[in-house]
Protein backbone atom coordinates (compact mmCIF):
# COMPACT_ATOMS: atom_id res chain seq x y z
CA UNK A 1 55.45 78.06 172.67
CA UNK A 2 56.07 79.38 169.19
CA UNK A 3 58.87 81.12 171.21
CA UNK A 4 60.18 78.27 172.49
CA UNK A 5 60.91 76.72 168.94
CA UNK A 6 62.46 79.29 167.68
CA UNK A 7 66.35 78.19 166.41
CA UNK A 8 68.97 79.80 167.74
CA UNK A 9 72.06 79.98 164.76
CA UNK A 10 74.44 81.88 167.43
CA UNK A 11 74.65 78.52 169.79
CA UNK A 12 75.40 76.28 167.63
CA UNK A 13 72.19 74.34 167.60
CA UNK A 14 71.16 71.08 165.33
CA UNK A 15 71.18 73.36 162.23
CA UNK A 16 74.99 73.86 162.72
CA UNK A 17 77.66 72.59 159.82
CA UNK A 18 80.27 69.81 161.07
CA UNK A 19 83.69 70.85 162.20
CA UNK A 20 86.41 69.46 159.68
CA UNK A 21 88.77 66.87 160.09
CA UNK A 22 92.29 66.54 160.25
CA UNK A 23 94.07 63.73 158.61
CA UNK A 24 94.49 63.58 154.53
CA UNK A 25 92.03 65.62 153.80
CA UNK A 26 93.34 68.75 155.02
CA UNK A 27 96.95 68.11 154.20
CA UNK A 28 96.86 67.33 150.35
CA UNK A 29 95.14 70.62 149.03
CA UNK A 30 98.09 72.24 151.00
CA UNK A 31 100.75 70.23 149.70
CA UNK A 32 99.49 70.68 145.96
CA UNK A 33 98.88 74.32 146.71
CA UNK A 34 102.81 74.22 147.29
CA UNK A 35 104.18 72.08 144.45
CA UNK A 36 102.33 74.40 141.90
CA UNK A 37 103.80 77.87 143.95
CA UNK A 38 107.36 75.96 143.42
CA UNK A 39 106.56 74.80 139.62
CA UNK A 40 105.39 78.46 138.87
CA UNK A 41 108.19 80.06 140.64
CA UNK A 42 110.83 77.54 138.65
CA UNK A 43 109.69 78.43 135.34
CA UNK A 44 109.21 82.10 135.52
CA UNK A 45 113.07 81.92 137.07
CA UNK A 46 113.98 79.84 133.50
CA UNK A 47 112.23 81.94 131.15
CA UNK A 48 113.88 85.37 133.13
CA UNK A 49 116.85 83.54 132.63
CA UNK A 50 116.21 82.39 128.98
CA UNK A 51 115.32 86.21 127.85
CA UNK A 52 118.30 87.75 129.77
CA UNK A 53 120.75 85.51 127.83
CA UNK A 54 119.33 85.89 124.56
CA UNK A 55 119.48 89.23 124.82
CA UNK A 56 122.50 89.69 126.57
CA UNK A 57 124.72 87.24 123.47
CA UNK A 58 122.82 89.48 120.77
CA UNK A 59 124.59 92.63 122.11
CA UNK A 60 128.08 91.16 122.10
CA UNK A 61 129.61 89.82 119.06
CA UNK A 62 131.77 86.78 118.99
CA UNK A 63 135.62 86.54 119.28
CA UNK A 64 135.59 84.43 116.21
CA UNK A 65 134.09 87.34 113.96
CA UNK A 66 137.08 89.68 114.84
CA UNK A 67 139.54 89.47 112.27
CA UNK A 68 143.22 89.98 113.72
CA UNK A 69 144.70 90.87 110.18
CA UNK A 70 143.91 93.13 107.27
CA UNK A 71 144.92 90.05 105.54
CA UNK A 72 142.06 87.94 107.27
CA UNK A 73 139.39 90.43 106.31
CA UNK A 74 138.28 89.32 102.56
CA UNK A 75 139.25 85.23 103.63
CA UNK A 76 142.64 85.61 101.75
CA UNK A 77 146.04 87.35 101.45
CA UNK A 78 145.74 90.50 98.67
CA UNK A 79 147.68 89.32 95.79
CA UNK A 80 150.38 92.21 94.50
CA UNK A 81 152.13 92.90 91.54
CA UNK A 82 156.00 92.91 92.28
CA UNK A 83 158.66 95.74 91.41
CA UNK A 84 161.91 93.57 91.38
CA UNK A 85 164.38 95.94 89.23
CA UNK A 86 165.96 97.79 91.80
CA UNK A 87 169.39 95.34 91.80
CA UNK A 88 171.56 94.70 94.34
CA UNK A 89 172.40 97.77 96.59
CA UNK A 90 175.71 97.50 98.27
CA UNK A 91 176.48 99.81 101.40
CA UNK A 92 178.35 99.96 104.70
CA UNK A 93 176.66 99.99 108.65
CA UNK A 94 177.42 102.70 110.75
CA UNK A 95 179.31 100.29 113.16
CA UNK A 96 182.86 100.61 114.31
CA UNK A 97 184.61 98.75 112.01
CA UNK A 98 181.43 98.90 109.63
CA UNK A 99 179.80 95.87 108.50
CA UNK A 100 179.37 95.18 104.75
CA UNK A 101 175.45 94.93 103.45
CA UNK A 102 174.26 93.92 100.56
CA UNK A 103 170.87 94.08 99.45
CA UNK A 104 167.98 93.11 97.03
CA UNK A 105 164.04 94.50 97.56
CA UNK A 106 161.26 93.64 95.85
CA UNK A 107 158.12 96.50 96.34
CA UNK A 108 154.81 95.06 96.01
CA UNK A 109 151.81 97.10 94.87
CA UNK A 110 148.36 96.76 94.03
CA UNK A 111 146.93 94.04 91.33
CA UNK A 112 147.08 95.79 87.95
CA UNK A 113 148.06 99.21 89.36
CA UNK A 114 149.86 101.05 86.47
CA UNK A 115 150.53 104.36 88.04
CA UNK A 116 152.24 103.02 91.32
CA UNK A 117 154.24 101.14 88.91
CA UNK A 118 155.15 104.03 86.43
CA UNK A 119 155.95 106.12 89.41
CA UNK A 120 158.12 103.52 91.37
CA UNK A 121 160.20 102.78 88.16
CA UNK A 122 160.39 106.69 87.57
CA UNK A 123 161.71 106.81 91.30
CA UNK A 124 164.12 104.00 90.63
CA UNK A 125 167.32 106.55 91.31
CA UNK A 126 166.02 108.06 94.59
CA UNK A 127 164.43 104.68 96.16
CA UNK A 128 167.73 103.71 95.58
CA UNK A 129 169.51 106.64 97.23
CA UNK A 130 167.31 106.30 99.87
CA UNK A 131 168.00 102.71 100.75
CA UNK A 132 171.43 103.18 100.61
CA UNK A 133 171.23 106.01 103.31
CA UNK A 134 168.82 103.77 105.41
CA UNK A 135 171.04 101.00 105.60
CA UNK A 136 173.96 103.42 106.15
CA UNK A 137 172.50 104.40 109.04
CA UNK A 138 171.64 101.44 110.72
CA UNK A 139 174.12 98.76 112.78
CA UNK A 140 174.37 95.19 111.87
CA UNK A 141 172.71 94.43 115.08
CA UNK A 142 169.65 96.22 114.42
CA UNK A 143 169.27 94.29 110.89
CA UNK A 144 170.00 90.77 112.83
CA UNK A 145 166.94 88.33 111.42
CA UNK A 146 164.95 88.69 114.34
CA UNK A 147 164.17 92.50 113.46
CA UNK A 148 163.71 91.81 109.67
CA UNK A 149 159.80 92.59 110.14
CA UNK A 150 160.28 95.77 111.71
CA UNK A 151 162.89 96.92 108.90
CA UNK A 152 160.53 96.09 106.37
CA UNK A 153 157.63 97.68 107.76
CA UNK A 154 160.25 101.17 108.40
CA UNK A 155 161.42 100.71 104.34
CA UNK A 156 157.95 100.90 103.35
CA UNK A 157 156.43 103.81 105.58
CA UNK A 158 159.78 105.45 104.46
CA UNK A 159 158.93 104.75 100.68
CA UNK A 160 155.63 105.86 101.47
CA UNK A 161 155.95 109.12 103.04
CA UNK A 162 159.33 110.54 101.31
CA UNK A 163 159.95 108.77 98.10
CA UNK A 164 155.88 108.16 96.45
CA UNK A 165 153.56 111.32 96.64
CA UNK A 166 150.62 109.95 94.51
CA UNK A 167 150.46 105.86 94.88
CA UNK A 168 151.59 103.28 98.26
CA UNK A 169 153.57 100.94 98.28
CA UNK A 170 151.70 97.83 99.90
CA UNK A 171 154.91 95.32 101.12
CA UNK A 172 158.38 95.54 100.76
CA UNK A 173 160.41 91.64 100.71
CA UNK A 174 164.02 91.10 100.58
CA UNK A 175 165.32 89.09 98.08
CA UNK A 176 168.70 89.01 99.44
CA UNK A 177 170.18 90.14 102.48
CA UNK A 178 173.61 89.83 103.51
CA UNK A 179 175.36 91.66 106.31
CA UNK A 180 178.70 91.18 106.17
CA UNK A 181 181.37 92.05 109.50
CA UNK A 182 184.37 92.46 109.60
CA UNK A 183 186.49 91.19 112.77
């Protein structure tokens, strides 16, 4: 008989566990299993997101820091000395009938800067000469106000590169400027 009593695990016999349940039991581990996947998945997706911005907005520098002047660079406007002793310069356009122009510049160099100011007032006769020819060759159209920046900025790059050969002239004003035609 000692066969007889022996247990048999493979039939599933009184020694046999209990089958589970459905109902609550099975279904909350699952559903908290899920929130936590979601909850990890959110805040690796922030922190990727967090890291990629940082690092993108270090590489890149702000629109504000770009300064759209030389004048905006040091905060302020460079402060020049001014060379106003040319006098009025009287000429003629090269329109048909010509138009009378009479000018006044002021040259303005750097703070304190004796030699562009020993050389401009040793160049008095040919900045002269030179002005005289530029406006000779120019039409009263093309000296109309709305050009006045551009004619400038030519009178100084002219001053610059044919009159000066060891200082710059920084700006160029006019102090008077009267274009005179003739009907």
């Amino acid at each position: 008989m000692a066969d007889d009593d022996e247990i048999n695990l493979d039939e599933g016999g009184a020694g046999a566990a209990p089958a589970k349940k459905g109902g609550l039991g099975g279904i909350l581990p699952g559903i908290l299993k899920w929130v936590i996947i979601g909850l990890a998945a959110v805040i690796v997706i922030v922190v990727v997101v967090v890291v990629t911005v940082k690092i993108t907005s270090k590489n890149t520098a702000s629109a504000g820091a770009i300064p759209s002047s030389e004048e905006y660079v040091s905060g302020q406007r460079e402060i020049y000395d001014w060379y106003t002793s040319l006098g009025v310069i009287q000429t003629t356009t090269c329109d048909d009938p010509p138009a009378t122009v009479r000018i006044d510049i002021a040259l303005g160099y750097k703070k304190d800067d004796k030699a562009t100011s020993t050389e401009i007032t040793q160049r008095t006769v040919e900045l002269r000469s030179f002005l005289r020819r530029y406006f000779n060759g120019k039409t009263a159209y093309d000296l109309r106000a709305s050009n006045e920046d551009a004619v400038l900025n030519e009178i100084k790059n002219g001053i610059n590169d044919k009159i000066l050969s060891s200082s710059r002239v920084r700006a160029v004003e006019f102090q008077q400027k009267d274009v005179i035609e003739q009907n």
